[in-house]
Protein backbone atom coordinates (compact mmCIF):
# COMPACT_ATOMS: atom_id res chain seq x y z
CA UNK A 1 -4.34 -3.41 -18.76
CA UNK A 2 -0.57 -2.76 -17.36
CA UNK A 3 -1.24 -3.40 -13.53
CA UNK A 4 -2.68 -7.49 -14.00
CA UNK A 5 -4.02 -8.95 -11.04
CA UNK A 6 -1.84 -11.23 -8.83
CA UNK A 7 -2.03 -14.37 -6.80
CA UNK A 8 0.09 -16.27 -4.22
CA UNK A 9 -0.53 -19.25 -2.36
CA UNK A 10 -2.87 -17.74 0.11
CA UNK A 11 -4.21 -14.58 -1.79
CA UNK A 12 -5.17 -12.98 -4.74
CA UNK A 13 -4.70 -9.38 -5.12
CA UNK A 14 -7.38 -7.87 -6.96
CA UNK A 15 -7.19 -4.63 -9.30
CA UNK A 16 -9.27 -2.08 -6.89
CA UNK A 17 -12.40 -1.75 -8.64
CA UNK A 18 -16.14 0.60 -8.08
CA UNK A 19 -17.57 -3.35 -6.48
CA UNK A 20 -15.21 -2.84 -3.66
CA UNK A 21 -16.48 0.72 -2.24
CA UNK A 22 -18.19 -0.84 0.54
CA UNK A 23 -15.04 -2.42 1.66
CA UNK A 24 -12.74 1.13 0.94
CA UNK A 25 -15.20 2.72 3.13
CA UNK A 26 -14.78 0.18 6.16
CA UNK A 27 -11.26 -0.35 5.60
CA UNK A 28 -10.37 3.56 5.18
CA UNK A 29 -12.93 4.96 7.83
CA UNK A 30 -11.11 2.51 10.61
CA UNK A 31 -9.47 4.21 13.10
CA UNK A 32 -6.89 1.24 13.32
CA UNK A 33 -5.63 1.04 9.86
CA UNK A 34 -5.48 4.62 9.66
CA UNK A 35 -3.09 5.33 13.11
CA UNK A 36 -0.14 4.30 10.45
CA UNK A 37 -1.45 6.46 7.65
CA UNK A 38 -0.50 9.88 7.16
CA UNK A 39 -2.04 10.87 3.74
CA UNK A 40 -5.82 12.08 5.03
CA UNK A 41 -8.18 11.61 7.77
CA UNK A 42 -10.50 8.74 7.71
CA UNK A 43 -12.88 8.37 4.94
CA UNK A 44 -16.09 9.06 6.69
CA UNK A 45 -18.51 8.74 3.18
CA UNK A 46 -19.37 6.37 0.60
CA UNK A 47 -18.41 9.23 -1.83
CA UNK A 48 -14.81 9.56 -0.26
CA UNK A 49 -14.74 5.49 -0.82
CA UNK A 50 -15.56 6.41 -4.45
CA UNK A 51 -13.08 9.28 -4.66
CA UNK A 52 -10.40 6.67 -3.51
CA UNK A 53 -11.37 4.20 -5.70
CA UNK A 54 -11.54 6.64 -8.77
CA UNK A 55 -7.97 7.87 -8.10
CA UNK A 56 -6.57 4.39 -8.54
CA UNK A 57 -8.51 3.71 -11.89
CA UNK A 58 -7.60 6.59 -14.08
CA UNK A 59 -6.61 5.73 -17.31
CA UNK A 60 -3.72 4.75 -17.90
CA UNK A 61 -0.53 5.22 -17.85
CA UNK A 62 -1.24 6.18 -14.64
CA UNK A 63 1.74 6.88 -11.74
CA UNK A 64 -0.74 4.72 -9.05
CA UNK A 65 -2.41 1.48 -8.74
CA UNK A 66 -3.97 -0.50 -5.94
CA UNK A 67 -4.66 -4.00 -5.48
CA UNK A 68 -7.28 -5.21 -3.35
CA UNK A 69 -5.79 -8.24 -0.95
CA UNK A 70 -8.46 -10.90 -1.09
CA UNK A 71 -7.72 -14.76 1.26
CA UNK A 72 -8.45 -17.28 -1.12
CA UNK A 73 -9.96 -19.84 0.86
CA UNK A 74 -12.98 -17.31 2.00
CA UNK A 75 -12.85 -14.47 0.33
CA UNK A 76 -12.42 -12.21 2.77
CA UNK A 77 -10.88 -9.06 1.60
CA UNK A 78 -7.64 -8.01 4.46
CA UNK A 79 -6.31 -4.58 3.05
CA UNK A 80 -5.26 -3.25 0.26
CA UNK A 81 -1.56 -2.67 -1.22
CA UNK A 82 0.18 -0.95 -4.60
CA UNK A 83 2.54 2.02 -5.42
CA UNK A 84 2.47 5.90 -5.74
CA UNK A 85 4.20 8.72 -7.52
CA UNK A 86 5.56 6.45 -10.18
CA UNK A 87 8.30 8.27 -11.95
CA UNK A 88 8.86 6.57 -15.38
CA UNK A 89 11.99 8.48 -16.31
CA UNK A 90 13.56 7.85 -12.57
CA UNK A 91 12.42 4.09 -12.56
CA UNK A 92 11.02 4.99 -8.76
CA UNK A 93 7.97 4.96 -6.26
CA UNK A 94 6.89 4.48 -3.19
CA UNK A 95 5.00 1.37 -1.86
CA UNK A 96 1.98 1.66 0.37
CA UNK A 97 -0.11 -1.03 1.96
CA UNK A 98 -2.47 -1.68 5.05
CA UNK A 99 -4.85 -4.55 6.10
CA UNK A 100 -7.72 -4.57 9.20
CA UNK A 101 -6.13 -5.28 12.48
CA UNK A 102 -7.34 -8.80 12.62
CA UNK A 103 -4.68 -9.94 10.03
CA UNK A 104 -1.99 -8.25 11.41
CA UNK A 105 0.79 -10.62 12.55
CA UNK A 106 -0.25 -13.53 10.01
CA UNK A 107 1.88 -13.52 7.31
CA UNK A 108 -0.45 -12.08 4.61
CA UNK A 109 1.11 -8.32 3.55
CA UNK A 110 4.30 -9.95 4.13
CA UNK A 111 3.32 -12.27 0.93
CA UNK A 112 1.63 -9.63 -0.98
CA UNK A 113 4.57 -7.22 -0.78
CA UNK A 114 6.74 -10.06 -1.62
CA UNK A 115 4.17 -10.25 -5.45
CA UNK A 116 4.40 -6.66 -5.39
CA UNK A 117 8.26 -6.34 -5.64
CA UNK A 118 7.80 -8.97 -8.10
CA UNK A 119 5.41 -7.48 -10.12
CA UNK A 120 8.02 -3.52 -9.86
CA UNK A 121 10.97 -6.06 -10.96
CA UNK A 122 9.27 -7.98 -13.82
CA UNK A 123 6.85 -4.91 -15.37
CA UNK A 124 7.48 -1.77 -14.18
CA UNK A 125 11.50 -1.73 -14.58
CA UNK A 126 11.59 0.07 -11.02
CA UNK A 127 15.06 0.92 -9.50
CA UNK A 128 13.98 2.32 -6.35
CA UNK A 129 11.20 1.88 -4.06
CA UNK A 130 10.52 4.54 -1.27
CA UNK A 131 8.15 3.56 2.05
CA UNK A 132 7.24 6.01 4.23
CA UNK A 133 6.48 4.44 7.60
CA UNK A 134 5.09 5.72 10.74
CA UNK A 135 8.31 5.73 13.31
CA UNK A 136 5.71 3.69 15.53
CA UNK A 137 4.81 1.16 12.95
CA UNK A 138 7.18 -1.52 14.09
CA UNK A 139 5.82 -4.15 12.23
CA UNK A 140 5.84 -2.64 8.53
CA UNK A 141 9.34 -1.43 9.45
CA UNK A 142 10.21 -5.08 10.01
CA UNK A 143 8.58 -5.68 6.84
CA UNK A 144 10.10 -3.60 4.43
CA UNK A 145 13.50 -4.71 6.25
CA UNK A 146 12.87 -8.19 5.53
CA UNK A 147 12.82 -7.54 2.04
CA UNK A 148 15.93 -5.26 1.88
CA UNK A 149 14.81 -1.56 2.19
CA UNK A 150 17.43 0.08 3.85
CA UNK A 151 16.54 3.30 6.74
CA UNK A 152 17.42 6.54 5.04
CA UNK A 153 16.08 9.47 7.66
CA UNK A 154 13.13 10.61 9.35
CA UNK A 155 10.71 12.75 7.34
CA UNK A 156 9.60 15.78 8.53
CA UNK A 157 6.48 15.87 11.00
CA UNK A 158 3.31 15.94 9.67
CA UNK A 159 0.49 16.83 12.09
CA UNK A 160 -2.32 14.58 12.01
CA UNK A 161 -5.08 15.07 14.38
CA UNK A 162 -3.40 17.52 16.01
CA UNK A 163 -0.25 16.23 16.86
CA UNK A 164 3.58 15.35 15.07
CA UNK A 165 3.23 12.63 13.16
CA UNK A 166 7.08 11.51 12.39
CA UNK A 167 7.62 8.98 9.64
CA UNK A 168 10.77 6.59 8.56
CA UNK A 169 11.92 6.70 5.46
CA UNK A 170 13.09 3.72 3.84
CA UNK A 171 14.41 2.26 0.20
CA UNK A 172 15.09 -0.14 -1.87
CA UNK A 173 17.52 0.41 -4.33
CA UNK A 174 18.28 -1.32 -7.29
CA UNK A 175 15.26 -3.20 -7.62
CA UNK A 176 15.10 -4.64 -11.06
């Protein structure tokens, strides 16, 4: 398998697999975690958990993968994190990542991104990152800042819910 699973000090970040649908469900359908999301309205369905977790195990090579974030010393599961629209010949993607609003603030996607990079550096041969952040989302703007991703415009408004929905657009470039 080309996307291995990870650990740091605190967490291990799981390969997203059909055992975590209960989890995709709560962590997808939550109205919190998904104020910062722009790709689809809340999963509302075990099925749409399933459709979720499908899309992130097709065979590979695959332009996708998501890990499941997982605190070692419980085993809770916080969020989830991994890449999109993987284009081999460009060396480029975009990052995503989101946990449940109790973790927010602690230091845990702020270690997980810092495996992901890693893991885009050592294996994937990745020149450029994109994230696509909610202009709201002050935290994961900090974030990707902290770890070099530079501002490079506002992307267009999507309408979510009914209203604008204007995201940042960030990179990092030269990753490897």
């Amino acid at each position: 398998m080309f996307f291995k699973e990870l650990e740091t000090d605190r967490l291990f970040l799981k390969n997203i697999s059909s055992q975590d649908r209960d989890f995709v469900l709560a962590q997808f359908s939550n109205d919190e975690v998904n104020k910062y999301l722009f790709d689809a309205e809340p999963t509302t369905d075990i099925q749409s958990a399933d459709e979720i977790i499908d899309f992130y195990n097709q065979p590979e090579p695959r332009g996708h993968h998501r890990w499941v974030i997982i605190r070692k010393d419980d085993s809770v599961k916080l969020g989830t994190c991994g890449f999109h629209c993987w284009d081999r010949q460009a060396d480029c993607c975009d990052i995503g990542y989101d946990l449940f609003p109790d973790f927010w603030g602690k230091g845990y996607m702020s270690e997980a991104m810092q495996a992901i990079l890693d893991f885009a550096k050592s294996n994937m041969g990745i020149k450029k990152i994109n994230a696509c952040i909610y202009i709201e989302n002050d935290k994961s703007i900090k974030l990707v800042e902290k770890y070099g991703f530079v501002y490079h415009g506002q992307m267009k408004d999507e309408v979510f819910r009914g209203k604008a929905y204007s995201h940042k657009i960030f990179s990092l470039e030269n990753a490897t």
